[in-house]
N, C-alpha and C. Protein backbone atom coordinates (compact mmCIF):
# COMPACT_ATOMS: atom_id res chain seq x y z
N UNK A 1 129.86 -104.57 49.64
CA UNK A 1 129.73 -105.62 50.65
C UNK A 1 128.72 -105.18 51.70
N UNK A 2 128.14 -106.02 52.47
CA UNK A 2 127.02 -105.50 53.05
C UNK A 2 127.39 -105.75 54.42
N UNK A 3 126.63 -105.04 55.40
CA UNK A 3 127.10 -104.46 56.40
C UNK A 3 127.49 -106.32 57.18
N UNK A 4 126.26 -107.10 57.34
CA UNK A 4 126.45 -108.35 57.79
C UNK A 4 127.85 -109.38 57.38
N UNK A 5 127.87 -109.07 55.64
CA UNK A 5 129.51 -110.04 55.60
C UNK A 5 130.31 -108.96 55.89
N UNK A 6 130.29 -107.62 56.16
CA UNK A 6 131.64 -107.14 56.84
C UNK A 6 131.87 -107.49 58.35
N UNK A 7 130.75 -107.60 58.84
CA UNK A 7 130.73 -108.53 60.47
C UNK A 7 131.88 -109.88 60.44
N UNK A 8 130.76 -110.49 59.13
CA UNK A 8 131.57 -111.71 59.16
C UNK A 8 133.39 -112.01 59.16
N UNK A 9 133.57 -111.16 57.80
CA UNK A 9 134.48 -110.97 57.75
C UNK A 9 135.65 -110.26 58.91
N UNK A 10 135.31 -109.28 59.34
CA UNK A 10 136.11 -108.70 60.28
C UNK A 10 136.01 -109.31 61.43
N UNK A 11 135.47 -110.28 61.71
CA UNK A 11 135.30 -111.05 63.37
C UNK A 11 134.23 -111.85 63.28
N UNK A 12 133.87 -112.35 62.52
CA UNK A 12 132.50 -113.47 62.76
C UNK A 12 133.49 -114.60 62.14
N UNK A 13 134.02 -115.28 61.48
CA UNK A 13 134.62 -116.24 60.59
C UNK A 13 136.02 -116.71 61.06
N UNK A 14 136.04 -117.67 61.33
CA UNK A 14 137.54 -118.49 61.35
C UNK A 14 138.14 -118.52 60.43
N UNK A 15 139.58 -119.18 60.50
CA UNK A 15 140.58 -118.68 60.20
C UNK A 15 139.72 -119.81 58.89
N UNK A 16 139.60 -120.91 58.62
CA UNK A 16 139.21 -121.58 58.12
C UNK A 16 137.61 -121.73 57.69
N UNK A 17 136.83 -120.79 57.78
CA UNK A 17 136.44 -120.11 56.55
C UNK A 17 136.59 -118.94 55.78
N UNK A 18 137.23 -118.24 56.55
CA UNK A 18 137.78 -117.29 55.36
C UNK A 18 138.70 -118.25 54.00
N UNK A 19 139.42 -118.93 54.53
CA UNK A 19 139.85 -120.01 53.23
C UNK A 19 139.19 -120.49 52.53
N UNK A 20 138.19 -120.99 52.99
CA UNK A 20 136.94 -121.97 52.20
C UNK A 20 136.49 -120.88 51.76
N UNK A 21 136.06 -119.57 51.66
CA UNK A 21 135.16 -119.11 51.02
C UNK A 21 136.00 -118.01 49.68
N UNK A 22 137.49 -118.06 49.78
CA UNK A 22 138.17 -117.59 49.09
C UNK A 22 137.75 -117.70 47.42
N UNK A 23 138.00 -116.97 46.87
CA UNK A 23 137.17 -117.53 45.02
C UNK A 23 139.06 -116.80 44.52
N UNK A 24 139.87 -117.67 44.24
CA UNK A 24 141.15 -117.52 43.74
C UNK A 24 140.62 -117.64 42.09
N UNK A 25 141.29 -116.54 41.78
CA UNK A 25 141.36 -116.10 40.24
C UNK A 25 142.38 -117.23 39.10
N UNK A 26 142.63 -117.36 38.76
CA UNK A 26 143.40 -118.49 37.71
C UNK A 26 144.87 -117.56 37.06
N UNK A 27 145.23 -117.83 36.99
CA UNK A 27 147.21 -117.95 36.88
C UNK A 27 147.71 -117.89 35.67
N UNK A 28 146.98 -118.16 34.72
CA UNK A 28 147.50 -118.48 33.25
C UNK A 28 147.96 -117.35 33.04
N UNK A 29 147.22 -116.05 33.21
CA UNK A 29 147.67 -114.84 32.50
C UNK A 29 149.37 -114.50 32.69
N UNK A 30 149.59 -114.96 34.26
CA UNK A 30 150.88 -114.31 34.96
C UNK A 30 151.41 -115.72 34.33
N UNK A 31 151.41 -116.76 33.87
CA UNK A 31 152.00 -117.61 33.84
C UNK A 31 152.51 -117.17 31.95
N UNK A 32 151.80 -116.58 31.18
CA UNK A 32 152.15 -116.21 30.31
C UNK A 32 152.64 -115.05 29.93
N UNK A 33 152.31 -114.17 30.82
CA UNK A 33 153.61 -113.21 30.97
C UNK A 33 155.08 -113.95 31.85
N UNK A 34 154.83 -114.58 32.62
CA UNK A 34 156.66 -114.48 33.10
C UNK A 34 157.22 -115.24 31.97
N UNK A 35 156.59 -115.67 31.20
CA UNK A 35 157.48 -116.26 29.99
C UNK A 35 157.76 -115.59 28.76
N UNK A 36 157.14 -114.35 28.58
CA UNK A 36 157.66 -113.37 28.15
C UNK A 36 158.46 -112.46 28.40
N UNK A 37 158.60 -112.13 29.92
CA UNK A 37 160.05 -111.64 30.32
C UNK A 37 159.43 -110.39 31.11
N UNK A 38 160.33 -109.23 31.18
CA UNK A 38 160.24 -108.00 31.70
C UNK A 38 159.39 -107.01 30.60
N UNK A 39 158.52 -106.65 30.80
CA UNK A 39 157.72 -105.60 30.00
C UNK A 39 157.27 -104.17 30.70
N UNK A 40 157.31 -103.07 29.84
CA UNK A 40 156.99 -101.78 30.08
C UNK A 40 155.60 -101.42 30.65
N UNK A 41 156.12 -100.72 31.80
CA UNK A 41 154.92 -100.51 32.04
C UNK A 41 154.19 -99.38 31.83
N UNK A 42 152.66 -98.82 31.50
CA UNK A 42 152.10 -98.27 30.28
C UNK A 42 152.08 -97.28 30.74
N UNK A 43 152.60 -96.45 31.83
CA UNK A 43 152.35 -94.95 32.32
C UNK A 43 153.90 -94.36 32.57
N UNK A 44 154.80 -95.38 32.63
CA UNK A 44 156.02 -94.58 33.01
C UNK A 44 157.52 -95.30 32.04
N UNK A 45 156.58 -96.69 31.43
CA UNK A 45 157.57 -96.80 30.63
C UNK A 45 159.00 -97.78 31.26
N UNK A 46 158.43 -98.00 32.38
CA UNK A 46 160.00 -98.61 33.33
C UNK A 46 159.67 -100.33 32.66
N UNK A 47 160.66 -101.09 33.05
CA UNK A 47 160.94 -102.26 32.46
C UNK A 47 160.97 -102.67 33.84
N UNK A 48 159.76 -103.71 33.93
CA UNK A 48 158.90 -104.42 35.16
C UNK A 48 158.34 -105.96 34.90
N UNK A 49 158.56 -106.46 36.05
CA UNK A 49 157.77 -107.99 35.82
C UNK A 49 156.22 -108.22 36.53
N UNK A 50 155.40 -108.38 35.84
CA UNK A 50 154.06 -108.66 36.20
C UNK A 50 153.18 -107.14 36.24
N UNK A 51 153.76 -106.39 36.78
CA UNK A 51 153.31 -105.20 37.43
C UNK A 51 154.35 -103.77 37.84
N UNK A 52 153.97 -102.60 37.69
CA UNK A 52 154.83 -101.54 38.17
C UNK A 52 154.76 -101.22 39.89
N UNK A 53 155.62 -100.84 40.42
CA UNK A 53 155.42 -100.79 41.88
C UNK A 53 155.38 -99.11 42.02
N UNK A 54 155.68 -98.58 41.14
CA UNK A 54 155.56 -97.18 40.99
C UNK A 54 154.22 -96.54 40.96
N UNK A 55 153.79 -97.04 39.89
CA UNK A 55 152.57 -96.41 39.08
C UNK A 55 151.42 -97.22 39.82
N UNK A 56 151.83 -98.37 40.28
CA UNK A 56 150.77 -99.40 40.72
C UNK A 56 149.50 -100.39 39.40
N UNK A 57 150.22 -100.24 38.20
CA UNK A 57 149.26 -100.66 37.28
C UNK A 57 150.00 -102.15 36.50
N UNK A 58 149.15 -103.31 35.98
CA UNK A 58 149.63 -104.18 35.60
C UNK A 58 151.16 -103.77 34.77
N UNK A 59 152.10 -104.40 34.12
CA UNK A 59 152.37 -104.32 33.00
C UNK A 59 151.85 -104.81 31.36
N UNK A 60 152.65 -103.60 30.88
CA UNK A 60 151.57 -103.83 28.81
C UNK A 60 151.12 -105.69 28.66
N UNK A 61 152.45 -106.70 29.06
CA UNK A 61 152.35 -108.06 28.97
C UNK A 61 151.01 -108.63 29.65
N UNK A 62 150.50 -108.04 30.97
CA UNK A 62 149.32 -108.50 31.61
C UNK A 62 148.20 -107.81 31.35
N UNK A 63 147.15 -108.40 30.73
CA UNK A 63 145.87 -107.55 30.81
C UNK A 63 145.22 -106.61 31.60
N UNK A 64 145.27 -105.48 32.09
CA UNK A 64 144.41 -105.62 32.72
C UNK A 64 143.13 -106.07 32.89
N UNK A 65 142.16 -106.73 32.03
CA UNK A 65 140.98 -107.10 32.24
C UNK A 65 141.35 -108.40 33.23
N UNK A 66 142.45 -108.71 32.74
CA UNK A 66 142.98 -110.83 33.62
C UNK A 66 142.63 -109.89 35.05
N UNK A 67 143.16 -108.94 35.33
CA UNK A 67 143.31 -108.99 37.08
C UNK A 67 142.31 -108.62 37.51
N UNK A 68 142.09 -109.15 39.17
CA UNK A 68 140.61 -109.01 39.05
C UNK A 68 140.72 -107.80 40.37
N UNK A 69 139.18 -107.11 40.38
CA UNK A 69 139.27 -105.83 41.31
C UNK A 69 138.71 -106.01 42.52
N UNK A 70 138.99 -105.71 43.82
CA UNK A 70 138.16 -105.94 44.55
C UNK A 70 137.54 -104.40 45.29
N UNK A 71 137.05 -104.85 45.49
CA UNK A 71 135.69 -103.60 46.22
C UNK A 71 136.06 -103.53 47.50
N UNK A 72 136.52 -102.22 48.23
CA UNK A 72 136.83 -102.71 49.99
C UNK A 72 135.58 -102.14 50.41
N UNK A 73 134.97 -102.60 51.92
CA UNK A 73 134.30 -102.04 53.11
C UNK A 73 134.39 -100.53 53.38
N UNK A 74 136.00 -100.23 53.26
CA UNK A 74 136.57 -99.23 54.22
C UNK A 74 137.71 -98.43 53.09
N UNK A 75 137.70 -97.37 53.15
CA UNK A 75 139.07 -97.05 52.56
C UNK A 75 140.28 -97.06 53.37
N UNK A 76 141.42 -97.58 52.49
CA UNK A 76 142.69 -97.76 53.03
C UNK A 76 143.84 -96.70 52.93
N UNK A 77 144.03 -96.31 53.59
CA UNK A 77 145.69 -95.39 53.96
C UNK A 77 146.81 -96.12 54.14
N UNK A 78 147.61 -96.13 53.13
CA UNK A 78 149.09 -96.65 53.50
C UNK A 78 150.32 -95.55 53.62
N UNK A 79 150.65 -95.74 54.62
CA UNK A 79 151.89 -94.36 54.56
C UNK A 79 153.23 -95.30 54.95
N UNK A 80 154.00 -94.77 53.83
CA UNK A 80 155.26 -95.55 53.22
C UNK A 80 156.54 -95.10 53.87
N UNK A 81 157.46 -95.56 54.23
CA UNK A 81 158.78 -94.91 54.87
C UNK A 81 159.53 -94.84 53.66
N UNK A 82 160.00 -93.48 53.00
CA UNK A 82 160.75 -93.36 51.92
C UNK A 82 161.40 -94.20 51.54
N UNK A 83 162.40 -95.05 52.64
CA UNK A 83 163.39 -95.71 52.60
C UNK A 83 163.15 -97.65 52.12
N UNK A 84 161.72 -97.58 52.85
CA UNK A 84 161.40 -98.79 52.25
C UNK A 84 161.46 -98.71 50.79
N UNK A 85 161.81 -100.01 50.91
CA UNK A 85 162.09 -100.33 48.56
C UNK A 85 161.28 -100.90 47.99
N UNK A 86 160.62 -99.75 46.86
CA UNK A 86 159.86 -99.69 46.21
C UNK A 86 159.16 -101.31 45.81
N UNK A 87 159.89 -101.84 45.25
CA UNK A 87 160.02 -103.37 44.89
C UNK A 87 160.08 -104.36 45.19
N UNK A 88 159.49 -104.05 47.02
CA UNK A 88 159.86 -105.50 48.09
C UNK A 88 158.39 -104.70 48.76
N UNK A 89 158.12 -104.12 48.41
CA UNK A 89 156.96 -103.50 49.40
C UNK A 89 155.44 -104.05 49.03
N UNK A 90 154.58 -104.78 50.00
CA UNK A 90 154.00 -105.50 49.98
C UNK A 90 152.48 -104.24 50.00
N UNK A 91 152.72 -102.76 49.58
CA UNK A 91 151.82 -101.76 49.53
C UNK A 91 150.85 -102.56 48.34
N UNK A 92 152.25 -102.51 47.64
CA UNK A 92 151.56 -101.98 46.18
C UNK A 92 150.51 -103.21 45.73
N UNK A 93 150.72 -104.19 46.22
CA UNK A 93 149.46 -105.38 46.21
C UNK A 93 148.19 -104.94 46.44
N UNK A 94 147.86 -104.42 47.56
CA UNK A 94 146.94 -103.61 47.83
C UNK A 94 145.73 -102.49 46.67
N UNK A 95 146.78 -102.64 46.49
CA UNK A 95 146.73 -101.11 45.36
C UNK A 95 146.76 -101.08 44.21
N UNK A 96 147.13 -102.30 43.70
CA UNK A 96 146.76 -103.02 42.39
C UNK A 96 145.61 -103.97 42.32
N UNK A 97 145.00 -104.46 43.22
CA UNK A 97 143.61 -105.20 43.80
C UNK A 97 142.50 -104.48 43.99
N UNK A 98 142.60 -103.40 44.30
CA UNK A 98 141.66 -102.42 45.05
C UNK A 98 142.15 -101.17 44.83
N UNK A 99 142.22 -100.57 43.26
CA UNK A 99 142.49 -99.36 43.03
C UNK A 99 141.81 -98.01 43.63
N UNK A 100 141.03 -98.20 43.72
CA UNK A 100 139.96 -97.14 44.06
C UNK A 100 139.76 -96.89 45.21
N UNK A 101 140.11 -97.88 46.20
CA UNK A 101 139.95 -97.57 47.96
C UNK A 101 140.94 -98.00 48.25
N UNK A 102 142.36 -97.87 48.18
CA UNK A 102 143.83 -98.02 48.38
C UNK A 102 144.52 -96.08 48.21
N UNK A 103 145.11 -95.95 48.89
CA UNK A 103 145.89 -94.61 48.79
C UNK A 103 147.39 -95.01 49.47
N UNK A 104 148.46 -95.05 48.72
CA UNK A 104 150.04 -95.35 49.13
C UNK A 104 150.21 -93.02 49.29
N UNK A 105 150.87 -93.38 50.41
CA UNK A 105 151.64 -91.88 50.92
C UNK A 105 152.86 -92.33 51.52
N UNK A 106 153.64 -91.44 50.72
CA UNK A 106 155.24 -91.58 51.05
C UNK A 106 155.19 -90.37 51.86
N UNK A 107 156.13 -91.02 53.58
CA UNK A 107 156.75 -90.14 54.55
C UNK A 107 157.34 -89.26 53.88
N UNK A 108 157.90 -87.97 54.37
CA UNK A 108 156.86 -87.28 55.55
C UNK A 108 155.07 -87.03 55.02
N UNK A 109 154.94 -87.24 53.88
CA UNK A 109 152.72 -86.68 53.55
C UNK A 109 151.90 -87.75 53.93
N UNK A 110 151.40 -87.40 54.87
CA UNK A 110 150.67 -87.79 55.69
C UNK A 110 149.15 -86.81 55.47
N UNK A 111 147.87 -87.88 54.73
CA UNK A 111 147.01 -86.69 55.01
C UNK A 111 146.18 -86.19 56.71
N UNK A 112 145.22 -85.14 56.19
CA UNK A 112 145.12 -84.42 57.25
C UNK A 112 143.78 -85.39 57.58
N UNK A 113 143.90 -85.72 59.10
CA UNK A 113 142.67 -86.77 59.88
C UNK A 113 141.91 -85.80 60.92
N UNK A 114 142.07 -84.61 61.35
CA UNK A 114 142.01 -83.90 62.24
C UNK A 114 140.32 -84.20 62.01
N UNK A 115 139.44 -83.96 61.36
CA UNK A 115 138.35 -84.23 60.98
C UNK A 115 137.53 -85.82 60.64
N UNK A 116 138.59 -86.73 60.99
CA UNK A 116 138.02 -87.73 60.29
C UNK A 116 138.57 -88.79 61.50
N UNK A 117 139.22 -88.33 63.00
CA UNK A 117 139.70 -89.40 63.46
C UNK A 117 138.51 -90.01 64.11
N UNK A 118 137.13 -89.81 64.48
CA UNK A 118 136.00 -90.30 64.65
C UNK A 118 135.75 -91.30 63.90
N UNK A 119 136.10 -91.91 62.77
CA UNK A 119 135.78 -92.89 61.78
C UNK A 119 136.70 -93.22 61.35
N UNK A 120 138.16 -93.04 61.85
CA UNK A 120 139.50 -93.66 61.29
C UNK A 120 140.21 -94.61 61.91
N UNK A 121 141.06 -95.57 62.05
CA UNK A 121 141.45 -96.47 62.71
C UNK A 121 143.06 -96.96 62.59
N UNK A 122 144.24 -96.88 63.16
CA UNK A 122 145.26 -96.64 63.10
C UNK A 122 145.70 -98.40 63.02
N UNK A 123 146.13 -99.04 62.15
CA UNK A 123 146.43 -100.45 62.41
C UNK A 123 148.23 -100.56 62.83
N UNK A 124 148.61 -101.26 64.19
CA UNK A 124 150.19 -101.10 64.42
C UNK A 124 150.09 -101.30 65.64
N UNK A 125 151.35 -102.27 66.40
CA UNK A 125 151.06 -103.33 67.32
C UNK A 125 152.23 -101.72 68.43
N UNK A 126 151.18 -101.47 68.93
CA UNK A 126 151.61 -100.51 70.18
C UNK A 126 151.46 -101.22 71.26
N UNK A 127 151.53 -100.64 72.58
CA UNK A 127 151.36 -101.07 73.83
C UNK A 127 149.37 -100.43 74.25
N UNK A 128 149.65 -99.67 73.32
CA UNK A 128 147.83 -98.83 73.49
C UNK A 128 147.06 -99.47 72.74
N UNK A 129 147.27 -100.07 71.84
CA UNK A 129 146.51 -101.29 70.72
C UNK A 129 145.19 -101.82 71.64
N UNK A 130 144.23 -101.38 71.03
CA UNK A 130 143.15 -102.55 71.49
C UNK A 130 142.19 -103.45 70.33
N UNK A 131 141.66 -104.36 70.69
CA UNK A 131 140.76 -104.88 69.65
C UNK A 131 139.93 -103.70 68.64
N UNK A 132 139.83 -104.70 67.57
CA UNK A 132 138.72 -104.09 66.74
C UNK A 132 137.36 -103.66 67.00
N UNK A 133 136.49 -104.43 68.13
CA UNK A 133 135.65 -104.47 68.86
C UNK A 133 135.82 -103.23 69.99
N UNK A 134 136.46 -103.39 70.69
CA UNK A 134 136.92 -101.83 71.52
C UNK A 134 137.42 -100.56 70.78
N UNK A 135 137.54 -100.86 69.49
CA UNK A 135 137.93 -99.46 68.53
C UNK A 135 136.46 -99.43 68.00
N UNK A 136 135.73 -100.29 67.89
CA UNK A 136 134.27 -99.46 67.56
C UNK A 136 133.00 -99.13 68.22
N UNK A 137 133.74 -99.45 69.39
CA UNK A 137 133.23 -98.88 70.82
C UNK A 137 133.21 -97.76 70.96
N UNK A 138 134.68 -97.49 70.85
CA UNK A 138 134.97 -96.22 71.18
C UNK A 138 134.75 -95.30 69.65
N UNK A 139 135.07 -95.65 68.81
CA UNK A 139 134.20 -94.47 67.89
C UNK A 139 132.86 -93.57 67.80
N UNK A 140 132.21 -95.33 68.55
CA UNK A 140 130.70 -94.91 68.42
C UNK A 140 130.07 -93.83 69.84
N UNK A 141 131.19 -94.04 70.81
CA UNK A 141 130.98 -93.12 71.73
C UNK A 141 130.48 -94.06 72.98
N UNK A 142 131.05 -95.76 72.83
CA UNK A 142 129.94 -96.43 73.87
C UNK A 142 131.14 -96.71 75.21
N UNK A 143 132.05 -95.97 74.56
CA UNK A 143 133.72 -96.40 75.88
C UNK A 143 134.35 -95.13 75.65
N UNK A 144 135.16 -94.46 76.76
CA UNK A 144 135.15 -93.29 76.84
C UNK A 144 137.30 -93.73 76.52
N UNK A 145 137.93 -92.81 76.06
CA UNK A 145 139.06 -92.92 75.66
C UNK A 145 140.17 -93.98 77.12
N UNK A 146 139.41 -93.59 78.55
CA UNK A 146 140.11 -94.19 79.76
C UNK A 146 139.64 -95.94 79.55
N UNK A 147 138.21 -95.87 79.51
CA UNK A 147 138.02 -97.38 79.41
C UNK A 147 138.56 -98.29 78.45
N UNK A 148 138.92 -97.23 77.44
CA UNK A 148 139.59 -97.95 76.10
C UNK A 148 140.77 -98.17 75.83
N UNK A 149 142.15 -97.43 76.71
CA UNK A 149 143.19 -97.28 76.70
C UNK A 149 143.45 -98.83 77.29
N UNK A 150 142.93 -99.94 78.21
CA UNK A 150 143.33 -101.00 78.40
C UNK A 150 142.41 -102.08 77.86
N UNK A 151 143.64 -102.98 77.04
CA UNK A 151 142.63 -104.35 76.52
C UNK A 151 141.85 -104.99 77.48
N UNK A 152 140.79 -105.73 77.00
CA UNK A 152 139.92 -106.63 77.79
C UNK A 152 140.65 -107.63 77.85
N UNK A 153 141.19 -108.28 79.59
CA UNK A 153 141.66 -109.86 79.34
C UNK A 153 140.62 -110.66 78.50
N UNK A 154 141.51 -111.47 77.80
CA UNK A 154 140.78 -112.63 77.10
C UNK A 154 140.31 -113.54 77.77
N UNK A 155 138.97 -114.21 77.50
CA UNK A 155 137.80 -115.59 78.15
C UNK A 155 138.16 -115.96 77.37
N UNK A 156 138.28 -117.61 77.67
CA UNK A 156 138.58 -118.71 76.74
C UNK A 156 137.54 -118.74 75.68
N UNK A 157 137.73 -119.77 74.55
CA UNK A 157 136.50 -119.71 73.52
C UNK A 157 135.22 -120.48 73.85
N UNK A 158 135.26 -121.06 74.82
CA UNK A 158 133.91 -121.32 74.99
C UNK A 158 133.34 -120.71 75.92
N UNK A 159 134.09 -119.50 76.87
CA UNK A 159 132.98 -118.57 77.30
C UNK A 159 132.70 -117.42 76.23
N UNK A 160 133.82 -117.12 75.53
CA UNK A 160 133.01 -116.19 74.48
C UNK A 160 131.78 -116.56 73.49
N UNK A 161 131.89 -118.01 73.12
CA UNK A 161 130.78 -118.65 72.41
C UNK A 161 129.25 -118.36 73.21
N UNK A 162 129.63 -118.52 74.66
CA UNK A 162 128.73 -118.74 75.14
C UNK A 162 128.35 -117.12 75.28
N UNK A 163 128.66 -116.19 75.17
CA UNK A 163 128.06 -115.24 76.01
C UNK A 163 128.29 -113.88 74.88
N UNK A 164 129.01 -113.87 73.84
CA UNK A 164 129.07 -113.17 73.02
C UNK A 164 128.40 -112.90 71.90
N UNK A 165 128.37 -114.45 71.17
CA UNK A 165 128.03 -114.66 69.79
C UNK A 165 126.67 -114.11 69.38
N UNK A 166 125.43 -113.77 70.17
CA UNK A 166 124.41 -113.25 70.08
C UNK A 166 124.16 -111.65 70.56
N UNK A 167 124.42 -111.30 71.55
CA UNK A 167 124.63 -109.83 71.71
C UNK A 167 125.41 -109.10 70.77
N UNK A 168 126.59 -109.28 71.02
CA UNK A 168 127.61 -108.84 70.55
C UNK A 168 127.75 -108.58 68.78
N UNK A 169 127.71 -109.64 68.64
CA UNK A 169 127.00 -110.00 66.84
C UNK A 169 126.25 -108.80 66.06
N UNK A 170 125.33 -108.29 66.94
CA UNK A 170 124.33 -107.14 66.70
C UNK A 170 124.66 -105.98 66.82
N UNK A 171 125.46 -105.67 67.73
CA UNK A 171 126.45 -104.29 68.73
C UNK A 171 127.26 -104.16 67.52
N UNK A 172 128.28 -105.31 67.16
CA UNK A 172 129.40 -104.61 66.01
C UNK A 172 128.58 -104.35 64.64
N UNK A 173 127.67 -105.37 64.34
CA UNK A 173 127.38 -105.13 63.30
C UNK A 173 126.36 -103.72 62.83
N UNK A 174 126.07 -103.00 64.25
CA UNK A 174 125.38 -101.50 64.04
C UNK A 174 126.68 -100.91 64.25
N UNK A 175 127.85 -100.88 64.73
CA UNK A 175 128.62 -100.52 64.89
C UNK A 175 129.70 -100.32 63.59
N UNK A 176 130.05 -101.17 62.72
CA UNK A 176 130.93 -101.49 61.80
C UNK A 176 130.54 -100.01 60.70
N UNK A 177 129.71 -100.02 60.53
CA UNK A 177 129.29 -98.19 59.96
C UNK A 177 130.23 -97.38 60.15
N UNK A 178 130.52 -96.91 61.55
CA UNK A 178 130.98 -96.17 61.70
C UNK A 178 132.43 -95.73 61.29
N UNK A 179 133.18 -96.97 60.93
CA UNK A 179 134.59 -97.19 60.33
C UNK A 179 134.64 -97.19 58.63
N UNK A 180 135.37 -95.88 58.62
CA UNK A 180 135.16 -95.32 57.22
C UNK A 180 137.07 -95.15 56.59
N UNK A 181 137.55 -95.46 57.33
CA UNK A 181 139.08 -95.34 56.87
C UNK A 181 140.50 -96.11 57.74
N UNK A 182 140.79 -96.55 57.10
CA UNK A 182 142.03 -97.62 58.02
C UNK A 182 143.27 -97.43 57.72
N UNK A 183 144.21 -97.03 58.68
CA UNK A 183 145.53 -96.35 58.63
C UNK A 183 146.62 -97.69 58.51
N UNK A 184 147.34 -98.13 57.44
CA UNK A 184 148.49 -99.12 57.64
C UNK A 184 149.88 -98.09 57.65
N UNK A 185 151.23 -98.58 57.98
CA UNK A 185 152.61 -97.76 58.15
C UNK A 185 153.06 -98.92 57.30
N UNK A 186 154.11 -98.71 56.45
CA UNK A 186 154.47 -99.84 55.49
C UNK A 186 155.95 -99.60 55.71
N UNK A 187 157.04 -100.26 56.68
CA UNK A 187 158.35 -99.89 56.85
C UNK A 187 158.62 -100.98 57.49
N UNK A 188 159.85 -100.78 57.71
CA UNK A 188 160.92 -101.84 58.52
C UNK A 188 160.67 -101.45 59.92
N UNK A 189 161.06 -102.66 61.19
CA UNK A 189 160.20 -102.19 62.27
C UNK A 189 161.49 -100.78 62.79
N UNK A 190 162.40 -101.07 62.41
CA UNK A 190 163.17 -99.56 62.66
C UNK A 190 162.96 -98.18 62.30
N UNK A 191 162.22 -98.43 61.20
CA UNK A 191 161.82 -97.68 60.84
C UNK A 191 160.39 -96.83 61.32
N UNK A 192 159.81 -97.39 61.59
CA UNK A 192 158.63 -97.14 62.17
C UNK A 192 157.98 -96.12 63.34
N UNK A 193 159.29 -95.67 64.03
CA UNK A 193 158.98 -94.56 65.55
C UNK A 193 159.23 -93.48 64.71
N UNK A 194 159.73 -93.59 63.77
CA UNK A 194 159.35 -91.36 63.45
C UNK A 194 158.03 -91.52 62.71
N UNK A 195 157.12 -92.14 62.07
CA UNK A 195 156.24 -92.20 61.28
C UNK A 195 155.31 -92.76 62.54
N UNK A 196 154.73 -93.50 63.33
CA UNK A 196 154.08 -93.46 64.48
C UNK A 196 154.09 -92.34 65.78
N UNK A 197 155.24 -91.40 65.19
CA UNK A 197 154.94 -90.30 66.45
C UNK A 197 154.50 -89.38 66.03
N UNK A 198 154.44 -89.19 64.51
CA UNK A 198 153.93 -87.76 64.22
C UNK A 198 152.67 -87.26 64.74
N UNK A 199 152.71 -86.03 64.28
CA UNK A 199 152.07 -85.56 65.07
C UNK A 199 150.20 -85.55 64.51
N UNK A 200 150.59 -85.49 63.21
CA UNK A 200 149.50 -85.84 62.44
C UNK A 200 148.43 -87.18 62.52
N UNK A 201 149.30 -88.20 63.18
CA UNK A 201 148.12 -89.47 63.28
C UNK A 201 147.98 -89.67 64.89
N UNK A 202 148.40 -88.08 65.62
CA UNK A 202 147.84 -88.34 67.34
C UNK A 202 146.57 -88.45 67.24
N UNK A 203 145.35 -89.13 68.08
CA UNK A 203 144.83 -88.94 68.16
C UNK A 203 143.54 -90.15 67.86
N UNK A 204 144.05 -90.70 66.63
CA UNK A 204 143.69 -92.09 66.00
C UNK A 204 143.78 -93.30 66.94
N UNK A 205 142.38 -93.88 67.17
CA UNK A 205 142.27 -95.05 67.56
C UNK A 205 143.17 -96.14 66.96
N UNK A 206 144.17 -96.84 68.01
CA UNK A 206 145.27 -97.93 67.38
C UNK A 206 144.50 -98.85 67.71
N UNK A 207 144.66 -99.93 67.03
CA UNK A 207 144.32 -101.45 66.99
C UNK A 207 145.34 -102.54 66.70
């Protein structure tokens, strides 16, 4: 994807064109597997519908050629709360779409960012959360960690139209480079304060 539709995509586009420009894949395949039932899936052998949540790979019943792959921008980090269930967890979608730039980590392994929090980005609704736009501010070194610790009040949309859409446009889109890895937590919200305090993702720009 090129640097301009990742603009688009990540903040140039309404909610309603990202819809319109959606290209949805066709159904028959899954429609002819669920009528075949529960089938094995080809690395571990478990008895699964559509897909394994384990292994993350279709099941024998679905092609893989039917499913289709997508290519991400950014690589993705998902770190899993043990306790979440395997089989309700909305990871493994991810990760069956986008094999190759998807990584599921079950709590406590957490990899090591100590080197990489310059280009990493923590996604999870904190009180320190700032925009996407102020997280690649501050990566790039153009907001210093104090200016960044508080959100920008929001201007209505027609002063941002007016005063954004051309500067700004140019700023993220030299900017969007710099974001090379994106942190999701995949748990129940109870779950969630021992896996947000570690000690391992201090440090990471939240958004």
């Amino acid at each position: 994807m090129s640097t301009d539709k990742q603009m688009k995509n990540v903040s140039g586009s309404s909610e309603s064109d990202l819809l319109k420009n959606l290209q949805v894949s066709a159904q028959e395949v899954l429609e002819v597997a669920q009528k075949k039932g529960r089938s094995k899936c080809p690395k571990c052998n478990s008895s699964r519908m559509f897909y394994c949540y384990t292994c993350y790979v279709p099941v024998e019943s679905v092609p893989t050629a039917e499913i289709p792959s997508v290519k991400l921008p950014v690589k993705i980090d998902i770190i899993k709360h043990p306790n979440e269930t395997d089989g309700k967890s909305t990871a493994a979608h991810a990760k069956l779409l986008a094999y190759e730039d998807v990584t599921v980590y079950t709590f406590p392994c957490i990899p090591d960012y100590d080197n990489h929090k310059h280009e990493t980005i923590l996604v999870f609704p904190s009180p320190n959360s700032v925009s996407l736009r102020e997280s690649l501010k501050y990566l790039t070194g153009q907001s210093s960690p104090k200016e960044d610790c508080e959100p920008t009040l929001k201007r209505s949309k027609l002063e941002n139209q007016a005063t954004d859409t051309g500067k700004d446009a140019v700023t993220e889109s030299e900017n969007i480079d710099c974001l090379k890895k994106v942190v999701f937590i995949d748990s129940t919200w109870n779950q969630t304060n021992k896996i947000i305090s570690d000690e391992r993702l201090q440090g990471i720009k939240i958004i």
